[in-house]
PDB file of N, CA and C in Angstrom:
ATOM      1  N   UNK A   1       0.851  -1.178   0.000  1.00  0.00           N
ATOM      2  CA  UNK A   1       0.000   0.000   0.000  1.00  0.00           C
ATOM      3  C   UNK A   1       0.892   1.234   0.000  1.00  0.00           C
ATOM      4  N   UNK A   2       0.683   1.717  -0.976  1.00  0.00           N
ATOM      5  CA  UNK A   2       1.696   2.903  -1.263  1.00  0.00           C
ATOM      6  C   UNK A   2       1.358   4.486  -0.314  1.00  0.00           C
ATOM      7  N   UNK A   3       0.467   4.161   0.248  1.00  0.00           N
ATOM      8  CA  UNK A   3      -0.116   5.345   1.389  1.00  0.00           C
ATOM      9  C   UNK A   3       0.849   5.092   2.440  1.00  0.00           C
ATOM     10  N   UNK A   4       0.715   4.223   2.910  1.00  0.00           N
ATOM     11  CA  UNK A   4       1.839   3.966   4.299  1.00  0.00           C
ATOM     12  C   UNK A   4       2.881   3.544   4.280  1.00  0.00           C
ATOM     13  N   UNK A   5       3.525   3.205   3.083  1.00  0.00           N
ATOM     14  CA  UNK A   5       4.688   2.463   2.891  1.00  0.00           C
ATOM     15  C   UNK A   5       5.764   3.292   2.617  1.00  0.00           C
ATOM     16  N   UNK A   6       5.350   4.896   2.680  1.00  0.00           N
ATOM     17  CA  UNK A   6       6.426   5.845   3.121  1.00  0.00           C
ATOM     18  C   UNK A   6       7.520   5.650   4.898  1.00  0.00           C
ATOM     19  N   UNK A   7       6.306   5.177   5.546  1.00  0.00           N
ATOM     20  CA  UNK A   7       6.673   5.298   7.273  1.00  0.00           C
ATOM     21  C   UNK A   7       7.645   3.832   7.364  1.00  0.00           C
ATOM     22  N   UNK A   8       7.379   2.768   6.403  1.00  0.00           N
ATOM     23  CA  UNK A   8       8.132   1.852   6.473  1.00  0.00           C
ATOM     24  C   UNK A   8       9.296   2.043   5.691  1.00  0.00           C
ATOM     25  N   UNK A   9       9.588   2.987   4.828  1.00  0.00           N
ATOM     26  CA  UNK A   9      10.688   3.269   4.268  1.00  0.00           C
ATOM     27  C   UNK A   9      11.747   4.378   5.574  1.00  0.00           C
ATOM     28  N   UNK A  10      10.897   5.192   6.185  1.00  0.00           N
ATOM     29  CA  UNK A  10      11.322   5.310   7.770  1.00  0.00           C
ATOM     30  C   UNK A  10      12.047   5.041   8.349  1.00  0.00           C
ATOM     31  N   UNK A  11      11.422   4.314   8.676  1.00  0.00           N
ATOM     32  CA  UNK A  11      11.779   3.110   9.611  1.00  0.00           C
ATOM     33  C   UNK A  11      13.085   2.966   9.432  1.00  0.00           C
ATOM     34  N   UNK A  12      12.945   1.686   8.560  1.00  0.00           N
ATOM     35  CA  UNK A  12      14.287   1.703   8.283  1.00  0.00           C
ATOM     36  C   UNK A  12      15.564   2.480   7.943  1.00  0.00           C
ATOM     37  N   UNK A  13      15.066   3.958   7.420  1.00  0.00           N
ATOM     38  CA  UNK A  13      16.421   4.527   6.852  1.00  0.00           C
ATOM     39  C   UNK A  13      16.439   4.748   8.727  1.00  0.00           C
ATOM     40  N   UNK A  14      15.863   5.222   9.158  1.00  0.00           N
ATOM     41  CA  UNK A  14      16.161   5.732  11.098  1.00  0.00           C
ATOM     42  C   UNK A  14      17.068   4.525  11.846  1.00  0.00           C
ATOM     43  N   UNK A  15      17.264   3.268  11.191  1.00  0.00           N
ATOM     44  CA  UNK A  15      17.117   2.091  11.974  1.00  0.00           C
ATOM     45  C   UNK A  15      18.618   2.012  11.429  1.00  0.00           C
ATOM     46  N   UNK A  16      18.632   2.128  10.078  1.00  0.00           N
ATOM     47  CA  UNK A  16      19.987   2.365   9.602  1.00  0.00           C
ATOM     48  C   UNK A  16      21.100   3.044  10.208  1.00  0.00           C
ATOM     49  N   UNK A  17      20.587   4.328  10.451  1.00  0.00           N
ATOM     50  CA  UNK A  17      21.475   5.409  10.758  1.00  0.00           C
ATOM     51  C   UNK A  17      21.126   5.302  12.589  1.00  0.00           C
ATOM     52  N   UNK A  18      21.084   4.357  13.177  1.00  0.00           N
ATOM     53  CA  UNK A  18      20.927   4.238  14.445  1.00  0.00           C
ATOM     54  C   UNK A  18      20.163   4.757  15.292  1.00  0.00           C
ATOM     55  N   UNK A  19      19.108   5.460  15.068  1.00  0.00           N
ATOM     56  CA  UNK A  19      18.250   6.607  15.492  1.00  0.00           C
ATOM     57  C   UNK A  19      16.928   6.079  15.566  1.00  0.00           C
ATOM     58  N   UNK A  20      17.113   5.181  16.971  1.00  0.00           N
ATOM     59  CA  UNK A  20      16.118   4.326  17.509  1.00  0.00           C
ATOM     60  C   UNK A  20      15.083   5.055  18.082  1.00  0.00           C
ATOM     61  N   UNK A  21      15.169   6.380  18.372  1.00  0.00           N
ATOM     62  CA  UNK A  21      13.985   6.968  18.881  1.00  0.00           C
ATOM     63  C   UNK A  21      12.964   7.599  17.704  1.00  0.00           C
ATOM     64  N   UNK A  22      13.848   7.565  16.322  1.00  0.00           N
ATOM     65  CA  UNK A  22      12.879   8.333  15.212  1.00  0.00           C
ATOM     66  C   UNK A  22      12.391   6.808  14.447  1.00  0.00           C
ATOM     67  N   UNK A  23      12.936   5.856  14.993  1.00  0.00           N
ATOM     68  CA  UNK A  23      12.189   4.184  14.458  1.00  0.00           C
ATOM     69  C   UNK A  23      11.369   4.283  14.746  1.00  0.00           C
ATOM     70  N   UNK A  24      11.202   4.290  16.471  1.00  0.00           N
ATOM     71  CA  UNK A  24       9.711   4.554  17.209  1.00  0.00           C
ATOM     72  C   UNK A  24       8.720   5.125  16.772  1.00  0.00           C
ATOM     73  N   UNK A  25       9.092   6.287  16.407  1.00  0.00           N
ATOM     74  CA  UNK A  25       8.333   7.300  15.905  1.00  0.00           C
ATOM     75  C   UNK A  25       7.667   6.721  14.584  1.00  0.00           C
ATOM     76  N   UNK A  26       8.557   6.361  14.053  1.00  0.00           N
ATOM     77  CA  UNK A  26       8.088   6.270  12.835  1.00  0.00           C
ATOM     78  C   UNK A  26       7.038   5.174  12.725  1.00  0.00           C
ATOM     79  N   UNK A  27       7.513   3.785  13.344  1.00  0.00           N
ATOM     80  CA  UNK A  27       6.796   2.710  13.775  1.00  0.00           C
ATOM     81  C   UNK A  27       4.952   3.348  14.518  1.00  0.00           C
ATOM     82  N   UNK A  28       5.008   4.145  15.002  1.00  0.00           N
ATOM     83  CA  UNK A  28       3.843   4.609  15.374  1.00  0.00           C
ATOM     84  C   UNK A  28       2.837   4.808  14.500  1.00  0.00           C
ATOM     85  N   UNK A  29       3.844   5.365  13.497  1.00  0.00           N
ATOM     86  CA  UNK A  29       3.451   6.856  12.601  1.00  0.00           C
ATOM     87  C   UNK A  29       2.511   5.598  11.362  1.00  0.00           C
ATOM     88  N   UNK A  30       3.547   4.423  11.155  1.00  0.00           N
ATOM     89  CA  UNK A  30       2.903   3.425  10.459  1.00  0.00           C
ATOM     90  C   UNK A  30       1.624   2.703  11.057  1.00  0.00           C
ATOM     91  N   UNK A  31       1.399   2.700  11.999  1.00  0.00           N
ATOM     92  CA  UNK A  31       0.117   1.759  12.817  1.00  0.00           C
ATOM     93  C   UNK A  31      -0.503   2.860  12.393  1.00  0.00           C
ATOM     94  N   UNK A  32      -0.814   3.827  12.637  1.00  0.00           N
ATOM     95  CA  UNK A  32      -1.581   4.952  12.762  1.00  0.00           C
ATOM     96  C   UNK A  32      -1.850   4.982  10.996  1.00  0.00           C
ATOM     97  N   UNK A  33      -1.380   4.878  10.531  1.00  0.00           N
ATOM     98  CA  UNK A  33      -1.873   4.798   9.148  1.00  0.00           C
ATOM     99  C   UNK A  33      -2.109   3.764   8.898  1.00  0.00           C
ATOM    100  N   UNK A  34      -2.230   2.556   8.921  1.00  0.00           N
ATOM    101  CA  UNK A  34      -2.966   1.610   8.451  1.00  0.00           C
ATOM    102  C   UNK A  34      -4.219   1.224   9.363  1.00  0.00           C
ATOM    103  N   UNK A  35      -4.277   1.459  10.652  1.00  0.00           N
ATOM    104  CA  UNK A  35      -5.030   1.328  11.025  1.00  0.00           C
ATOM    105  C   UNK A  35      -6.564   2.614  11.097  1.00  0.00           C
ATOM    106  N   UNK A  36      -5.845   3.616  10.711  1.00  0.00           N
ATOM    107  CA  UNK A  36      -6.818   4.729  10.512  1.00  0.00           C
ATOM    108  C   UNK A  36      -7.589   4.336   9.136  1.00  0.00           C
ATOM    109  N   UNK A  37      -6.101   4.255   8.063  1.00  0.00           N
ATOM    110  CA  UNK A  37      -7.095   3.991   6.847  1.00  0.00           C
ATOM    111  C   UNK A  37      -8.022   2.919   7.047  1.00  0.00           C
ATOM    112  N   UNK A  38      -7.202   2.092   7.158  1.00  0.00           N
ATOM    113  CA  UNK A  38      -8.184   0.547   7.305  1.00  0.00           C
ATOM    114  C   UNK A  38      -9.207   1.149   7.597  1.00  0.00           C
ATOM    115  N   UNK A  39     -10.017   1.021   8.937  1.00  0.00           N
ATOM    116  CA  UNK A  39     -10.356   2.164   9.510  1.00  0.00           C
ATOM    117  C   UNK A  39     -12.023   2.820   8.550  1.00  0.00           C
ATOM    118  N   UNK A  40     -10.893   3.501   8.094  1.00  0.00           N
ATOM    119  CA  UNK A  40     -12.102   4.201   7.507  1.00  0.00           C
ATOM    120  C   UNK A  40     -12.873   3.427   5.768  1.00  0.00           C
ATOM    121  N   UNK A  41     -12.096   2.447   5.752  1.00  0.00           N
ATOM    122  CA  UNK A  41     -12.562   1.573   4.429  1.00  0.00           C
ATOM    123  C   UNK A  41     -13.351   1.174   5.051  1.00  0.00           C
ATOM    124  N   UNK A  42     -13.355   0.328   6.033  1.00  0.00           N
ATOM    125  CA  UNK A  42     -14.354  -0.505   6.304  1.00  0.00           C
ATOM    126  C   UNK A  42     -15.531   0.366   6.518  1.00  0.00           C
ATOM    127  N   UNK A  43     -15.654   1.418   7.597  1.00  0.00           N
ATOM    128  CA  UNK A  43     -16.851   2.526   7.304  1.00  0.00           C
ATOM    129  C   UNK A  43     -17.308   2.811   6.052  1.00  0.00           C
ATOM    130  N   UNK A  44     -16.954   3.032   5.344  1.00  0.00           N
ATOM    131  CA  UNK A  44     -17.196   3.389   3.915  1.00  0.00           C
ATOM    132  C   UNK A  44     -17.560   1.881   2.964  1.00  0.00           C
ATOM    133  N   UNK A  45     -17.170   0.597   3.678  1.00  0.00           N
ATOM    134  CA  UNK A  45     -17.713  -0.855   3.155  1.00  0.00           C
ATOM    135  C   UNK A  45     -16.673  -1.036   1.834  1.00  0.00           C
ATOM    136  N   UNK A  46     -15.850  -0.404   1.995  1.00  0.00           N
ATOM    137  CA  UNK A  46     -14.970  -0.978   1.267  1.00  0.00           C
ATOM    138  C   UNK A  46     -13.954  -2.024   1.420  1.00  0.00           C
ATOM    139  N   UNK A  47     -14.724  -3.105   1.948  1.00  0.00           N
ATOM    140  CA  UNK A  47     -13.826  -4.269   2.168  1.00  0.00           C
ATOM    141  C   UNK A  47     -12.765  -4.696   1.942  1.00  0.00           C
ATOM    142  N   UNK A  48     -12.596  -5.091   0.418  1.00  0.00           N
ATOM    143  CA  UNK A  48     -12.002  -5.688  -0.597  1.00  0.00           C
ATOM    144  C   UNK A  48     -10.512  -4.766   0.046  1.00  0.00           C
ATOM    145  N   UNK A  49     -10.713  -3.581  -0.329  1.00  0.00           N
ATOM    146  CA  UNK A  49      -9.474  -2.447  -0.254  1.00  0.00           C
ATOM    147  C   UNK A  49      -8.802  -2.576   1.253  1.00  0.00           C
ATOM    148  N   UNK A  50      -9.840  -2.905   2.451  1.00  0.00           N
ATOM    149  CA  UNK A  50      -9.787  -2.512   3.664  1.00  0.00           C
ATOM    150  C   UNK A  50      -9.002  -4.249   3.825  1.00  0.00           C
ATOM    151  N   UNK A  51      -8.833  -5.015   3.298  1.00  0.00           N
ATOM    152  CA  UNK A  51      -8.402  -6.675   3.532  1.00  0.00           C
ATOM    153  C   UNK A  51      -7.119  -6.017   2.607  1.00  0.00           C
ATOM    154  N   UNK A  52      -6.898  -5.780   1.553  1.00  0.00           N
ATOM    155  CA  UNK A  52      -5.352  -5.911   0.797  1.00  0.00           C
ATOM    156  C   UNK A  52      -4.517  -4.697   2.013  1.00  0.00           C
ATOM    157  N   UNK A  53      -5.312  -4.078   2.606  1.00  0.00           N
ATOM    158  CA  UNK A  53      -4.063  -2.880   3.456  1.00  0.00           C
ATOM    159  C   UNK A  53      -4.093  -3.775   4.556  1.00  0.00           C
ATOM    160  N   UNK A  54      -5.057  -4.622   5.219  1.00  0.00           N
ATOM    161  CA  UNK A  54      -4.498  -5.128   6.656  1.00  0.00           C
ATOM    162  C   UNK A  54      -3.958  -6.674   6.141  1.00  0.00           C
ATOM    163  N   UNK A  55      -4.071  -6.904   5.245  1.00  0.00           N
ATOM    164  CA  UNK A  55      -2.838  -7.990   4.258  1.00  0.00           C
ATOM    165  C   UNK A  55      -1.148  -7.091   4.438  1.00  0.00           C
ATOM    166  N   UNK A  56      -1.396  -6.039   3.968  1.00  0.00           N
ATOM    167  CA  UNK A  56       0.133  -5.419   3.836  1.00  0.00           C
ATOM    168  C   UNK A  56       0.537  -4.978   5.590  1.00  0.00           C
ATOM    169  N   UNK A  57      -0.895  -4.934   6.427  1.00  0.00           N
ATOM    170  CA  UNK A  57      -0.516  -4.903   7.911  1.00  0.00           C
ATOM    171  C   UNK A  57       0.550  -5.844   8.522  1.00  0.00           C
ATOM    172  N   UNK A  58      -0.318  -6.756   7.870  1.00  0.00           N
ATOM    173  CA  UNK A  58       0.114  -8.229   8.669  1.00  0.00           C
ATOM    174  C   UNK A  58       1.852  -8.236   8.285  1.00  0.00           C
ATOM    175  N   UNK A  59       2.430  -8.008   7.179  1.00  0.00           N
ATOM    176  CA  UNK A  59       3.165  -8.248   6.857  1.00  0.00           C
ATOM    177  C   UNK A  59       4.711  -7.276   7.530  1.00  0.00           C
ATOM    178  N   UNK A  60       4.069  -6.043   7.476  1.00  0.00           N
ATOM    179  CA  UNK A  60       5.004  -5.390   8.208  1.00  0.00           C
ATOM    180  C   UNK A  60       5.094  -5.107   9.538  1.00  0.00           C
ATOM    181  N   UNK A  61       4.109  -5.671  10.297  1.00  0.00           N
ATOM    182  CA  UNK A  61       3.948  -6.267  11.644  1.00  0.00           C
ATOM    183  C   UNK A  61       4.773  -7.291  11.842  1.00  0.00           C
ATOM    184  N   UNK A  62       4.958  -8.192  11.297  1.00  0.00           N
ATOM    185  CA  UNK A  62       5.682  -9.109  11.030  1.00  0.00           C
ATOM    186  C   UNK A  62       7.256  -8.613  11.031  1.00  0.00           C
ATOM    187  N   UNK A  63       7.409  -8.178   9.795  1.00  0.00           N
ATOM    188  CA  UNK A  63       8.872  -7.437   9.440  1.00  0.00           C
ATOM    189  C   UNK A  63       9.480  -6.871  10.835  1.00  0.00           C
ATOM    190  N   UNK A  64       8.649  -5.626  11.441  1.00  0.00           N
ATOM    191  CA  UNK A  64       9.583  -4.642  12.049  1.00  0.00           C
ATOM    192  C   UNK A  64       8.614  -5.285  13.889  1.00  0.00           C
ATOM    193  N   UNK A  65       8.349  -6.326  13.461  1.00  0.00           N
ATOM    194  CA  UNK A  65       7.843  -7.253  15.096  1.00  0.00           C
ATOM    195  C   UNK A  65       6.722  -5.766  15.886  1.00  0.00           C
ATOM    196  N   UNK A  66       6.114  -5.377  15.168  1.00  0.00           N
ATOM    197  CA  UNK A  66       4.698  -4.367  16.108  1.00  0.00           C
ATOM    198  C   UNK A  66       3.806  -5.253  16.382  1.00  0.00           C
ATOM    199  N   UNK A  67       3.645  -5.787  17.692  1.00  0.00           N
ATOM    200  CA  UNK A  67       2.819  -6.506  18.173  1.00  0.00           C
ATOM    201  C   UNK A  67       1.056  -5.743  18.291  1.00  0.00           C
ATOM    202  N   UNK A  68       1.518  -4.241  18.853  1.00  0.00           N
ATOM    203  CA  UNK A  68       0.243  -3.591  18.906  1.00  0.00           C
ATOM    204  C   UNK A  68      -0.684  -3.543  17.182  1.00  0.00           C
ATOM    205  N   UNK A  69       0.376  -3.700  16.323  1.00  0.00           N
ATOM    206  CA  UNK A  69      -0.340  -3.806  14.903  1.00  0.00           C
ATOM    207  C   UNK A  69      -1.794  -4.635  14.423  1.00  0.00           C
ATOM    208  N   UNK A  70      -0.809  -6.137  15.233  1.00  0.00           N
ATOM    209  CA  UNK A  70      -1.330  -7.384  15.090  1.00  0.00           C
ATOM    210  C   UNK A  70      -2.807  -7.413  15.834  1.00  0.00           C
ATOM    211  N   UNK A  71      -2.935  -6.490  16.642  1.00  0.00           N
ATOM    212  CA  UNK A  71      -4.032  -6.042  17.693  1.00  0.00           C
ATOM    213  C   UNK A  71      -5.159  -5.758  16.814  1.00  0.00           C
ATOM    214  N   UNK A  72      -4.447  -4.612  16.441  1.00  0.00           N
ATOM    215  CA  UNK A  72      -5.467  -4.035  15.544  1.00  0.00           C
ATOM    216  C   UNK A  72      -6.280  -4.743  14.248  1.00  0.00           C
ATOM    217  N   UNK A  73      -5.454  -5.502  13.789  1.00  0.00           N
ATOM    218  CA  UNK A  73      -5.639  -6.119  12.421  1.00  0.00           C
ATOM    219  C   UNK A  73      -6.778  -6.897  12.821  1.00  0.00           C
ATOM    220  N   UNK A  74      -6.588  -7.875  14.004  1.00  0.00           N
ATOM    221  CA  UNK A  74      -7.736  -8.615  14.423  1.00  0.00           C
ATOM    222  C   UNK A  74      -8.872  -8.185  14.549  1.00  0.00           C
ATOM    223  N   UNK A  75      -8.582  -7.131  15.088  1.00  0.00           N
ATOM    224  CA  UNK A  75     -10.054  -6.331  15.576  1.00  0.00           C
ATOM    225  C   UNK A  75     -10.755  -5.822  14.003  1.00  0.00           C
ATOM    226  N   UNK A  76     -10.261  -5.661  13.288  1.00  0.00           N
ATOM    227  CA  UNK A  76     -10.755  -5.124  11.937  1.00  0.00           C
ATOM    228  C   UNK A  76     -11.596  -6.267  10.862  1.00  0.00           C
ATOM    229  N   UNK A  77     -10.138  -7.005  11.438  1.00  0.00           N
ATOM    230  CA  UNK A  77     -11.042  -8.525  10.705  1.00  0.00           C
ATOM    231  C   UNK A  77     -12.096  -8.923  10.793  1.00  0.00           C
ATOM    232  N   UNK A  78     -12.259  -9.100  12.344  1.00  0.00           N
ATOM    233  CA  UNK A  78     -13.864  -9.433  13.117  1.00  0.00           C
ATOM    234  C   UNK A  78     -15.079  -8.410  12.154  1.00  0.00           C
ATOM    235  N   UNK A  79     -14.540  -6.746  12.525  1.00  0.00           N
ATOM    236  CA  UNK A  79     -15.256  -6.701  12.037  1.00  0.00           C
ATOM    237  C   UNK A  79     -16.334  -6.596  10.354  1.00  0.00           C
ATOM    238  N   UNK A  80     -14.596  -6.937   9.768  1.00  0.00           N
ATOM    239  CA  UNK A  80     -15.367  -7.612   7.859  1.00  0.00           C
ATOM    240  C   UNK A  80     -15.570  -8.446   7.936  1.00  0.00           C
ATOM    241  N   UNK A  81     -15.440  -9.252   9.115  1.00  0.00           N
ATOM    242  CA  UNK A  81     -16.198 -10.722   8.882  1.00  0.00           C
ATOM    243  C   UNK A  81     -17.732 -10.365   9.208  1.00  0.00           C
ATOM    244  N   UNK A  82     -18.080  -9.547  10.048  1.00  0.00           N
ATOM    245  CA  UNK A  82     -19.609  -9.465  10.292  1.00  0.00           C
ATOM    246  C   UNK A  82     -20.210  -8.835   9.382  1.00  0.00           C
ATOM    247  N   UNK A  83     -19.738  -7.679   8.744  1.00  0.00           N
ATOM    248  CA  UNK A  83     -20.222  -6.863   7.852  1.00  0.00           C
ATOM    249  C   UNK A  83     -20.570  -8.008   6.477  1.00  0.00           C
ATOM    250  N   UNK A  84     -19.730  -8.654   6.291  1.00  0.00           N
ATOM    251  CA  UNK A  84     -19.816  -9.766   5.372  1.00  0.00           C
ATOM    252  C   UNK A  84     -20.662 -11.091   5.564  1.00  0.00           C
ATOM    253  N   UNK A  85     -20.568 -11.255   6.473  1.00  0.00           N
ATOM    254  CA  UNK A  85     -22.390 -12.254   7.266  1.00  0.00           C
ATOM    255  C   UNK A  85     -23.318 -11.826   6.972  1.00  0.00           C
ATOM    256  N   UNK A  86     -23.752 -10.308   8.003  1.00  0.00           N
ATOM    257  CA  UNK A  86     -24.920  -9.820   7.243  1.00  0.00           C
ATOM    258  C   UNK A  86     -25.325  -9.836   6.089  1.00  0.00           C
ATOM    259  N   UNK A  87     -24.276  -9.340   5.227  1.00  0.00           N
ATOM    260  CA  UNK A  87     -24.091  -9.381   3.573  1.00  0.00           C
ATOM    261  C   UNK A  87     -25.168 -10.760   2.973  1.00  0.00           C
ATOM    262  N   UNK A  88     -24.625 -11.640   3.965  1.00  0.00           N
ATOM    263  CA  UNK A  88     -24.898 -13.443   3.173  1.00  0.00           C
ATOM    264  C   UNK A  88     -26.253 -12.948   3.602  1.00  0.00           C
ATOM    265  N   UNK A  89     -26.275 -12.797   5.205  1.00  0.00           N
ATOM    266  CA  UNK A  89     -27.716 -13.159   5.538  1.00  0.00           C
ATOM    267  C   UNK A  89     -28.686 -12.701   4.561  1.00  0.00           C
ATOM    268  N   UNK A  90     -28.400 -11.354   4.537  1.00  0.00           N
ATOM    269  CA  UNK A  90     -29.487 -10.185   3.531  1.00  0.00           C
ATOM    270  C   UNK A  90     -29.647 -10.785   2.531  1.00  0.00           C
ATOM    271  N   UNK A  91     -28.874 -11.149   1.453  1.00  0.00           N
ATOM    272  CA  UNK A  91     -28.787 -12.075  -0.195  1.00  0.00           C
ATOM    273  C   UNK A  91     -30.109 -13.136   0.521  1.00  0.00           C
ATOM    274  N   UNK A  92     -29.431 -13.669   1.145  1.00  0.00           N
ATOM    275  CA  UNK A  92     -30.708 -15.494   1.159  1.00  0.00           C
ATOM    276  C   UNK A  92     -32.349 -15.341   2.424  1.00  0.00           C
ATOM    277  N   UNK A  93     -32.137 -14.020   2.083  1.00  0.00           N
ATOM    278  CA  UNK A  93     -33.793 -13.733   2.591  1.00  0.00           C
ATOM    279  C   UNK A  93     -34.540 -13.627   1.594  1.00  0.00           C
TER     280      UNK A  93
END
């Protein structure tokens, strides 16, 4: 996701140049954007879009170990999984 994948380019150049407190930062700066956008896809029912950014979550949660990421992602999931139930339910009435 080319929206947040500035803060992971961040990251690392900070991580490079030893400047563990602007990692942090930056590491923040990335949750906060995927989880905002996410976020607001799913309000807006844009699923599809709101699953490929907490796909690219998962992954750099992974990479740079943000456990609080992994938090979030779950919680988002749950809720496209319900939004997407209803979905079924509504169709087979």
């Amino acid at each position: 996701m080319q929206l947040c994948s500035k803060w992971e380019s961040l990251i690392t150049w900070a991580e490079k140049g030893g400047n563990s407190y602007k990692a942090l930062e930056f590491r923040e700066k990335l949750v906060e954007c995927i989880v905002y956008t996410a976020t607001e896809k799913v309000k807006k029912k844009k699923l599809d879009e709101a699953e490929e950014l907490l796909k690219y979550g998962k992954e750099v949660a992974k990479k740079f170990n943000i456990e609080e990421l992994n938090f979030h992602i779950a919680l988002l999931e749950k809720e496209i999984s319900k939004i997407r139930q209803r979905r079924a339910q509504a169709q087979t009435k």
